[in-house]
C-alpha atoms as a PDB file:
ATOM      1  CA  UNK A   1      -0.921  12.393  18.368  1.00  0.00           C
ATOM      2  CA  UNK A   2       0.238  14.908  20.770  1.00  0.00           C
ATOM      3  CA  UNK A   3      -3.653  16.350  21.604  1.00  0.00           C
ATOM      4  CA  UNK A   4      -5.297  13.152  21.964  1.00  0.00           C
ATOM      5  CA  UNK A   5      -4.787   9.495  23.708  1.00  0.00           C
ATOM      6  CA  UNK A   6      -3.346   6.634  22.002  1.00  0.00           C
ATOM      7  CA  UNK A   7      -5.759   3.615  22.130  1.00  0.00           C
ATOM      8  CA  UNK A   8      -3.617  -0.001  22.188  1.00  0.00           C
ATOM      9  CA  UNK A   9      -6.110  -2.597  20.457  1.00  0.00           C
ATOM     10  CA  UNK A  10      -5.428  -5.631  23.530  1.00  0.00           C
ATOM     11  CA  UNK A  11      -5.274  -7.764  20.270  1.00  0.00           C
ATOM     12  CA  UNK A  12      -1.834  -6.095  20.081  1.00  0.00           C
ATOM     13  CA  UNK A  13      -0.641  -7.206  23.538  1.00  0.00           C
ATOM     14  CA  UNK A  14      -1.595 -10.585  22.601  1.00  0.00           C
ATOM     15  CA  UNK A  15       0.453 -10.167  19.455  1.00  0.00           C
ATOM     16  CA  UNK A  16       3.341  -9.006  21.297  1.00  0.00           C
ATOM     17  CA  UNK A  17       3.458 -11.845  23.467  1.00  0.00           C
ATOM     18  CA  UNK A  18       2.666 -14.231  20.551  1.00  0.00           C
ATOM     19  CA  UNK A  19       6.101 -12.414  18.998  1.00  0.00           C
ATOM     20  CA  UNK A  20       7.960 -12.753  22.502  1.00  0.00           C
ATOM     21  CA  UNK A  21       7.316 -16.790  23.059  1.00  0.00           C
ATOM     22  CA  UNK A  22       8.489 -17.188  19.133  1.00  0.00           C
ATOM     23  CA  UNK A  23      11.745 -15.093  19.761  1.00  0.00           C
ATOM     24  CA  UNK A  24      10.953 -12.110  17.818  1.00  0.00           C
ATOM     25  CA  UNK A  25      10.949  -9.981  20.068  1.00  0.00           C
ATOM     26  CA  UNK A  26      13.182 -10.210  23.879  1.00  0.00           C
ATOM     27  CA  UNK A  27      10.241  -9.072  26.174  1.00  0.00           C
ATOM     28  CA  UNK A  28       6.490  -9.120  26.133  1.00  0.00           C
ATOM     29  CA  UNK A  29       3.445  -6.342  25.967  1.00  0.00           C
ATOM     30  CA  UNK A  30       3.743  -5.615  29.735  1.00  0.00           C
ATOM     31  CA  UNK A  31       7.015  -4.209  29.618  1.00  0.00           C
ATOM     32  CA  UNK A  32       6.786  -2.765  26.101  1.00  0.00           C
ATOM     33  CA  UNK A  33       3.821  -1.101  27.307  1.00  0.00           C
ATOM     34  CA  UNK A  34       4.983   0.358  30.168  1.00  0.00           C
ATOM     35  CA  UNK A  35       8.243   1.711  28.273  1.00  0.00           C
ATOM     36  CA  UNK A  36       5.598   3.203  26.155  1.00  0.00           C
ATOM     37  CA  UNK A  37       3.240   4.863  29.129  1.00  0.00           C
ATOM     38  CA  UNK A  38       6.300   6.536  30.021  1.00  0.00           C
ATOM     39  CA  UNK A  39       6.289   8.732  27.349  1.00  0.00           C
ATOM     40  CA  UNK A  40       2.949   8.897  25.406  1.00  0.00           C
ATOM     41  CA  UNK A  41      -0.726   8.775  26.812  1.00  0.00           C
ATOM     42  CA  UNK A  42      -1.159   5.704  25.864  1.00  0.00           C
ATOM     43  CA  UNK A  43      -4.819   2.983  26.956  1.00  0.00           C
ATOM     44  CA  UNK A  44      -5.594  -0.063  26.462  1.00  0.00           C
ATOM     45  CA  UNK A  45      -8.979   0.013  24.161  1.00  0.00           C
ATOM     46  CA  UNK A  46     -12.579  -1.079  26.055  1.00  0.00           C
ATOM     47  CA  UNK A  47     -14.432  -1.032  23.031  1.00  0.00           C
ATOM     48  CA  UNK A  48     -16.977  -4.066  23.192  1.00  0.00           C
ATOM     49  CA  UNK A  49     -15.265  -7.264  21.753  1.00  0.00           C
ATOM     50  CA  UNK A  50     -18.467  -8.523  19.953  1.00  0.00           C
ATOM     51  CA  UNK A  51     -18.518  -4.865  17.651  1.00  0.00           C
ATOM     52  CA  UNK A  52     -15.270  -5.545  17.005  1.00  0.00           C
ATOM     53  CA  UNK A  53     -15.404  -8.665  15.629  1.00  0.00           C
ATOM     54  CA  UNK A  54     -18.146  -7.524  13.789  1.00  0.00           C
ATOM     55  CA  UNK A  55     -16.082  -5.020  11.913  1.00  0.00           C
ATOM     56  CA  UNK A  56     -13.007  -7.581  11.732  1.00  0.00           C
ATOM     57  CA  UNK A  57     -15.629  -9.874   9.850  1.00  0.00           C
ATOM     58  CA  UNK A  58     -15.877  -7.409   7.029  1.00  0.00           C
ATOM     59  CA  UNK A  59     -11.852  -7.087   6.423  1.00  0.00           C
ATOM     60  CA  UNK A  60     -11.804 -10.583   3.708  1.00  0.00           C
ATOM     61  CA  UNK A  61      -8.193  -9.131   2.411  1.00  0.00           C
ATOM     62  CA  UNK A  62      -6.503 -10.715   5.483  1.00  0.00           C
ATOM     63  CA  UNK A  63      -6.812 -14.282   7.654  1.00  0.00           C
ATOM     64  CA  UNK A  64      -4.547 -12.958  10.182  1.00  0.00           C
ATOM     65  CA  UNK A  65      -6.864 -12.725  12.733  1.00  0.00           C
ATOM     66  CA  UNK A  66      -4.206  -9.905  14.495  1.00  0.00           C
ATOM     67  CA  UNK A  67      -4.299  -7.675  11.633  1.00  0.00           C
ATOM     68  CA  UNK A  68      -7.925  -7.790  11.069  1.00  0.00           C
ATOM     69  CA  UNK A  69      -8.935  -7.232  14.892  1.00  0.00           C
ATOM     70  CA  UNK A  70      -6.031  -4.505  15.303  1.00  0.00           C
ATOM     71  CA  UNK A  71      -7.585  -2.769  12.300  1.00  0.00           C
ATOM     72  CA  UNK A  72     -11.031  -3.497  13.559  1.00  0.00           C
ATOM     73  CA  UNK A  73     -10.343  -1.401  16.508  1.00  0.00           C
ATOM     74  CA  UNK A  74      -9.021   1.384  14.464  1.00  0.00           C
ATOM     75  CA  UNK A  75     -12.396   1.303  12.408  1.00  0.00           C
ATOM     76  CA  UNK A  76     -14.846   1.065  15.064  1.00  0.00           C
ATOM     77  CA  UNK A  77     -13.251   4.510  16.533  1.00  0.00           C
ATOM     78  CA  UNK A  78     -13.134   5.964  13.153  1.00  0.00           C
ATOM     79  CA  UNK A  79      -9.345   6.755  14.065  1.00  0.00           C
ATOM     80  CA  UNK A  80      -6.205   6.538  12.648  1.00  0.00           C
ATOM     81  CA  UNK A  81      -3.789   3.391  12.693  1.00  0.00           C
ATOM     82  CA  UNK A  82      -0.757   3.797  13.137  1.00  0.00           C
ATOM     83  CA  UNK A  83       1.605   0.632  11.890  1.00  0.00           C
ATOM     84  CA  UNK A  84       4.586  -0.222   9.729  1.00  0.00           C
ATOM     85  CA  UNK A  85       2.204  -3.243   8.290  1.00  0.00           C
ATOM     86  CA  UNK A  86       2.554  -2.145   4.163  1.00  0.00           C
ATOM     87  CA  UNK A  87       0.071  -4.001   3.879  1.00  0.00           C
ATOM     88  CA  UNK A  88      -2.162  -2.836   6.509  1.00  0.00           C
ATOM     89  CA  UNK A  89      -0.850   0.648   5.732  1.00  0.00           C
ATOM     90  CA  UNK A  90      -2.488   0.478   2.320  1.00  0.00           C
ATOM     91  CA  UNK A  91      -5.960  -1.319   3.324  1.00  0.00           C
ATOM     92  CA  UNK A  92      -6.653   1.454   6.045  1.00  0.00           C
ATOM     93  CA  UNK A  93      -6.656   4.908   4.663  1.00  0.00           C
ATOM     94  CA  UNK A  94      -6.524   6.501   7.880  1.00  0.00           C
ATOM     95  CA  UNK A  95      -3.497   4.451   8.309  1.00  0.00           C
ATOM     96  CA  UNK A  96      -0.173   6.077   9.389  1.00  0.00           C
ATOM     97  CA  UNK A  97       3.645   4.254   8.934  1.00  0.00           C
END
């Protein structure tokens, strides 16, 4: 992680706030995020939404539409995903807890 950027699927921001308004969690992406800037390279992913969804289509072992776009992003980048999801953990085998 240290030699390369950290790519933030914006699926995950949504989730964040999703998590905030609910109570989970006692602030939202923008300040998580920017805690998280601070000390790690981290960017919000570009990659074009309709590829995406086109890889999230193929992941039937979920119908949480945040875990299957979060992973999408991870596969259309060929890249590691980094999560303490078990379950996502053991769909993705580039997948790191």
């Amino acid at each position: 992680m240290e030699d390369s950027a950290i790519l933030v699927s914006p699926m995950s921001c949504l989730e964040l706030d999703f998590l905030h308004e609910i109570g989970r969690l006692n602030v939202g992406s923008d300040t998580i995020l920017k805690a998280l800037e601070l000390g790690l390279d981290i960017s919000i992913d570009e990659a074009p939404f309709p590829s995406i969804i086109e890889q999230a289509k193929m992941l039937t072992w979920t119908r949480d539409p945040f875990d299957r776009i979060i992973m999408a992003h991870s596969l259309f980048h060929t890249i590691p995903l980094i999560t303490h999801d078990q379950l996502m953990l053991k769909k993705h085998k580039l997948a790191r807890s």
